[in-house]
Protein backbone atom coordinates (compact mmCIF):
# COMPACT_ATOMS: atom_id res chain seq x y z
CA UNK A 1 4.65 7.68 14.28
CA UNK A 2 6.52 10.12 12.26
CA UNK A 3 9.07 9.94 10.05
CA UNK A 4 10.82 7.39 7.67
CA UNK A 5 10.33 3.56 9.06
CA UNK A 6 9.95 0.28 8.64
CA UNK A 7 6.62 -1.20 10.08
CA UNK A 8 5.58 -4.52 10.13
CA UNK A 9 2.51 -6.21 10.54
CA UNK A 10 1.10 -9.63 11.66
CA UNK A 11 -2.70 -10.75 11.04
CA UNK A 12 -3.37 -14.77 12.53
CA UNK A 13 -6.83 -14.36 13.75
CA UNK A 14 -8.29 -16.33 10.71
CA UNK A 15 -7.50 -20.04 9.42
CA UNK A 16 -4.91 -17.90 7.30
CA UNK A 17 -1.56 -16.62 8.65
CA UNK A 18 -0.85 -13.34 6.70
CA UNK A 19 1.99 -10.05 7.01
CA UNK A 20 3.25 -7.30 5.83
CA UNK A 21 5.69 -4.77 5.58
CA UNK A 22 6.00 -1.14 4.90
CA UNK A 23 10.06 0.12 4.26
CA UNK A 24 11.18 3.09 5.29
CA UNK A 25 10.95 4.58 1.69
CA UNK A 26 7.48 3.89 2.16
CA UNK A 27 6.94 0.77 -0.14
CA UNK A 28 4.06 -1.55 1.11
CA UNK A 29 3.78 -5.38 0.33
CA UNK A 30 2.45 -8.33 1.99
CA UNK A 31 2.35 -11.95 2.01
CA UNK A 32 -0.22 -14.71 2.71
CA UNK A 33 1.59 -17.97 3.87
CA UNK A 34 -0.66 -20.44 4.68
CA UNK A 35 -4.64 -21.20 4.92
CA UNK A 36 -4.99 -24.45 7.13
CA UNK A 37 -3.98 -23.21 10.75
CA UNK A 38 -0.49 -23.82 10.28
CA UNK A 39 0.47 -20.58 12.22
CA UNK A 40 3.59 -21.93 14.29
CA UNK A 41 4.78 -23.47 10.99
CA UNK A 42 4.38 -20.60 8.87
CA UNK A 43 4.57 -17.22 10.69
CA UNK A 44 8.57 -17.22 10.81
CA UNK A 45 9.54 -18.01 7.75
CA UNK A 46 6.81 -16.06 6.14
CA UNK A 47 7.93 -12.81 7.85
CA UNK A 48 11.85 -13.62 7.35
CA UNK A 49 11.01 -14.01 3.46
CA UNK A 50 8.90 -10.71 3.73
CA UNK A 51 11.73 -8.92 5.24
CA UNK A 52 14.26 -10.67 2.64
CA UNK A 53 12.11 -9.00 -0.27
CA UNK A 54 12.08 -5.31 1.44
CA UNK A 55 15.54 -5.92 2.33
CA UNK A 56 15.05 -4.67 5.84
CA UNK A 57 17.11 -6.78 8.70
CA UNK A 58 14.69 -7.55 11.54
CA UNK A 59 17.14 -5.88 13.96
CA UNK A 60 15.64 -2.85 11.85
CA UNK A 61 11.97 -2.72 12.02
CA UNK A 62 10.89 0.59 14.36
CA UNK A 63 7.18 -0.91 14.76
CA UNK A 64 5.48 -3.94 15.43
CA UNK A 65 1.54 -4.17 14.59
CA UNK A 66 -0.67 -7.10 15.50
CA UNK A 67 -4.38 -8.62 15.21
CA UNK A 68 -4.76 -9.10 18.87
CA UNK A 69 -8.17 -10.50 18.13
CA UNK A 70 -10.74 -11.70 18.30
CA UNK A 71 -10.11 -14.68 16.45
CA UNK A 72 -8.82 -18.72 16.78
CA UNK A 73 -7.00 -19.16 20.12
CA UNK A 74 -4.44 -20.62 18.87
CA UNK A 75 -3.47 -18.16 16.15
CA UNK A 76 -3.38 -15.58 18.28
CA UNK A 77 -0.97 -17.09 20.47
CA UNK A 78 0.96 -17.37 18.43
CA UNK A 79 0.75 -13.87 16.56
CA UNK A 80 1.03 -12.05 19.51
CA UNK A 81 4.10 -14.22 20.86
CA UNK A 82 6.23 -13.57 17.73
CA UNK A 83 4.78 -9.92 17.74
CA UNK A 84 6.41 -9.51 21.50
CA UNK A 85 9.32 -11.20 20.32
CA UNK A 86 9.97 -9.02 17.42
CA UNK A 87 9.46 -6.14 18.82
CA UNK A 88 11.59 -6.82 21.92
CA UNK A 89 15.03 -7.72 19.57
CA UNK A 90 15.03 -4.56 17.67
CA UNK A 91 13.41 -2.42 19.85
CA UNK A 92 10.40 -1.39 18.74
CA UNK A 93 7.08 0.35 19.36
CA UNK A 94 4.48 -2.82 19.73
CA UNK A 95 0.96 -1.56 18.73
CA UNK A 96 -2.58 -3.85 18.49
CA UNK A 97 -5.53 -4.20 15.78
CA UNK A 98 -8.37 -5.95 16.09
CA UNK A 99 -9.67 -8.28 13.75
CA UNK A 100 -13.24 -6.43 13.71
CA UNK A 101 -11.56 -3.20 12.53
CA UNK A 102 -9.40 -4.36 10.22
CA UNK A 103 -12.50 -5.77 8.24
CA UNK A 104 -14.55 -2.94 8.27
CA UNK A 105 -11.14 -0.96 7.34
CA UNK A 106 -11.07 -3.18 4.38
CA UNK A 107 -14.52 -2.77 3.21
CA UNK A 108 -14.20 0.89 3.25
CA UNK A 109 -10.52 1.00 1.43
CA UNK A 110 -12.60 -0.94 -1.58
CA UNK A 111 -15.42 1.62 -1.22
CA UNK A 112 -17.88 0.25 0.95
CA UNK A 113 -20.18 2.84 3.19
CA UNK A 114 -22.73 2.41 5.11
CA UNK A 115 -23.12 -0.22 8.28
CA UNK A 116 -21.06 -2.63 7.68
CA UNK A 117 -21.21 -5.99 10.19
CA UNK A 118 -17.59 -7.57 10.28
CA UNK A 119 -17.82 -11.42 11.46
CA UNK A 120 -15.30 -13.68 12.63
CA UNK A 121 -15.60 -17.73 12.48
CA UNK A 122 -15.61 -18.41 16.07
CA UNK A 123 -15.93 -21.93 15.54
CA UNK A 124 -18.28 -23.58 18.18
CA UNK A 125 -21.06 -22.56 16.11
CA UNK A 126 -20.61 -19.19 17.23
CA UNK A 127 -19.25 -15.84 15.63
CA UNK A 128 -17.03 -12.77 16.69
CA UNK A 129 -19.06 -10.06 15.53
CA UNK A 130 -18.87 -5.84 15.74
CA UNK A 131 -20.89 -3.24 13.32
CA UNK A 132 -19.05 0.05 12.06
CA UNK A 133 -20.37 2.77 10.20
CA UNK A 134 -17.81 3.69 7.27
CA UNK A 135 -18.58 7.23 5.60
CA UNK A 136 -15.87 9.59 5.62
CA UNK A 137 -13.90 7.51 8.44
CA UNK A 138 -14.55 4.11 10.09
CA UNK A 139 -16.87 4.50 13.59
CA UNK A 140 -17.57 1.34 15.39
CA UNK A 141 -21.20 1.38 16.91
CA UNK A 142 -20.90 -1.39 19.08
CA UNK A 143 -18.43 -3.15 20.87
CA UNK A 144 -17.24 -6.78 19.73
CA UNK A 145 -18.98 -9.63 21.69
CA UNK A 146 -20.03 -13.16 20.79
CA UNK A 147 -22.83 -14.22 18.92
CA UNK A 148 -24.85 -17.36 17.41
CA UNK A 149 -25.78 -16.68 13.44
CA UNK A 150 -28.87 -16.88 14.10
CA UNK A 151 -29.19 -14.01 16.78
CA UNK A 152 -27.35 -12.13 14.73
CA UNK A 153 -29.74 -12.67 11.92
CA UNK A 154 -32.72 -11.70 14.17
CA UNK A 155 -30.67 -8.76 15.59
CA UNK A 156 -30.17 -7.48 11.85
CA UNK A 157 -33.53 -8.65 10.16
CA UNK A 158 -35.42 -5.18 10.60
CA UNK A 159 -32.34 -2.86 10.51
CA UNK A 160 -31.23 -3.01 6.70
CA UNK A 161 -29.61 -2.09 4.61
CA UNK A 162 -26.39 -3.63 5.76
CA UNK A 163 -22.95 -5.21 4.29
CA UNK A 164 -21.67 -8.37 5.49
CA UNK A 165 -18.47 -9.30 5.95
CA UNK A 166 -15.50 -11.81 7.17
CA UNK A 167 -14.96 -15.41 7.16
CA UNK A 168 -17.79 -15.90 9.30
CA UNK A 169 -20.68 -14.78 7.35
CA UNK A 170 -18.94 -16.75 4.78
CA UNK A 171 -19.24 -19.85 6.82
CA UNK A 172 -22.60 -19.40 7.46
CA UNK A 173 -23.97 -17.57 4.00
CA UNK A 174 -26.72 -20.37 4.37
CA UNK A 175 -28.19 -18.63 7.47
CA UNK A 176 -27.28 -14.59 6.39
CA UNK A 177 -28.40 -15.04 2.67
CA UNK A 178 -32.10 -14.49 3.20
CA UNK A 179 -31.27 -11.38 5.08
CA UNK A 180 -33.33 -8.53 3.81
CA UNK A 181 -31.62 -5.77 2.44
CA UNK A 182 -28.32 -7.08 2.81
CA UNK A 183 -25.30 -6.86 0.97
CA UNK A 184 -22.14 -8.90 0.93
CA UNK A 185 -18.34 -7.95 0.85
CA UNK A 186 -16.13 -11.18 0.53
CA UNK A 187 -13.33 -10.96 3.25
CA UNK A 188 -11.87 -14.04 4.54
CA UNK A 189 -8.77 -12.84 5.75
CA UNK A 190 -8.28 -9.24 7.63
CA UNK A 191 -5.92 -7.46 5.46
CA UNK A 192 -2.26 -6.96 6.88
CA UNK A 193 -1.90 -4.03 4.72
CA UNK A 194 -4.85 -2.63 6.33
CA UNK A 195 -3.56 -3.52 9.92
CA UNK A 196 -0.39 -2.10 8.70
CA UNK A 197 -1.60 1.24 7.62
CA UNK A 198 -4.31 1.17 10.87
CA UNK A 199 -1.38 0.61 13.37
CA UNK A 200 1.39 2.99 11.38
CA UNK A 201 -0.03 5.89 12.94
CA UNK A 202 -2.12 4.49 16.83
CA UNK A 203 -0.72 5.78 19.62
CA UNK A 204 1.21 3.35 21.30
CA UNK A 205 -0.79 2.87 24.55
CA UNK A 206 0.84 0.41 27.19
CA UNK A 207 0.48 -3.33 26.97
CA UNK A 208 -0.96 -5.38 23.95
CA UNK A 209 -3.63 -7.37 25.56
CA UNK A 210 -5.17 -10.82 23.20
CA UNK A 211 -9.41 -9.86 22.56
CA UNK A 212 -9.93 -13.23 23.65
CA UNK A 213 -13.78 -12.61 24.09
CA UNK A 214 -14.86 -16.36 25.56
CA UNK A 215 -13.85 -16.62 29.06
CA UNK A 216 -12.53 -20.70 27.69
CA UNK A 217 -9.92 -18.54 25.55
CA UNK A 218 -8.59 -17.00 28.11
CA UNK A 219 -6.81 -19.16 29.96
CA UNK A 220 -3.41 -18.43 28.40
CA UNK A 221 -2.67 -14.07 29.81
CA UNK A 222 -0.39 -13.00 27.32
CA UNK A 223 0.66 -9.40 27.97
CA UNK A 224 3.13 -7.55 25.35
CA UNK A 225 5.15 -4.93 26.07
CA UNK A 226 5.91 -1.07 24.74
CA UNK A 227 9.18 -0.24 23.26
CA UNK A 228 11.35 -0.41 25.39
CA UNK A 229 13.32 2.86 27.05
């Protein structure tokens, strides 16, 4: 997307409920509101006090970017519904993340490289997990599926070196920390600014579908919609 605009993005995949906001003169900032699942609590004010700081009305913003997963059901719901709802009242293109890339974004912004293994808290004992290899750009070399720790450790125990990363091999550094060769980038939260700055320039390509992963998740279809003619 060319040109001088105001871009916002929304990241509730994670416990946390994070945004930010890029102004048409191209200043970038971002906000972290809350860190207990509070998403329906926190997401609207949060963003209306991001958009007060950048002085940008909301009737203004020219592009919409949100974690569409995978992550907590719940946050996602309600990410993606405030996401369609922005977009809708002023307009704008509506473009999605994932969680997964967003990490392994992050990692290589703070100068990461190498295979990198981005992890999600699934809850359930379970994890949200996709490996990237970050050199000179980000290239994912799987797709994002569903895994136990412990399968992931036995998937990963021969294939080192590798950096961790994400609130889920956080959650379960007891199982990952005797993983040879490994090495560990603290993440807990995908970073708006990096789901900003991913989504500034994607192609907008349709509908925004929710990376729901467990078929469980799934039972609410949200569907988003492209800016509209």
């Amino acid at each position: 997307m060319g040109g001088r605009v105001n871009v916002v993005a929304i990241e509730t995949a994670t416990p946390a409920c994070a945004m930010a906001l890029r102004t048409s003169d191209g200043v970038e900032r971002s906000l972290v509101v809350a860190d207990e699942r509070h998403h329906t609590e926190a997401l609207t004010p949060g963003l209306q006090e991001l958009l007060r700081e950048g002085d940008v009305e909301a009737r203004d913003i020219d592009r919409v970017v949100v974690d569409r997963g995978p992550g907590l059901f719940t946050g996602l719901r309600v990410g993606l519904a405030t996401a369609v709802g922005l977009a809708l009242g002023a307009n704008a293109e509506l473009v999605g993340v994932t969680s997964l890339e967003v990490l392994a974004h992050g990692a290589r912004s703070a100068g990461v490289r190498g295979v990198v293994l981005c992890a999600v808290d699934a809850r359930r004992g379970e994890l949200f997990v996709q490996s990237f290899q970050l050199d000179d750009d980000v290239t994912d070399l799987d797709a994002p599926s569903v895994s136990r720790p412990e399968d992931v450790m036995t998937t990963w125990a021969t294939r080192a070196p590798i950096t961790l990363t994400g609130d889920g091999v956080v959650r379960y550094r007891d199982v990952f920390q005797s993983l040879p060769g490994a090495s560990w980038f603290e993440q807990l939260v995908p970073s708006p600014l990096e789901a900003l700055r991913l989504g500034a320039t994607r192609g907008v390509d349709g509908d925004v579908t929710p990376l729901y992963l467990r078929e469980a998740d799934a039972i609410a279809n949200f569907s988003t919609r492209e800016r509209l003619p």
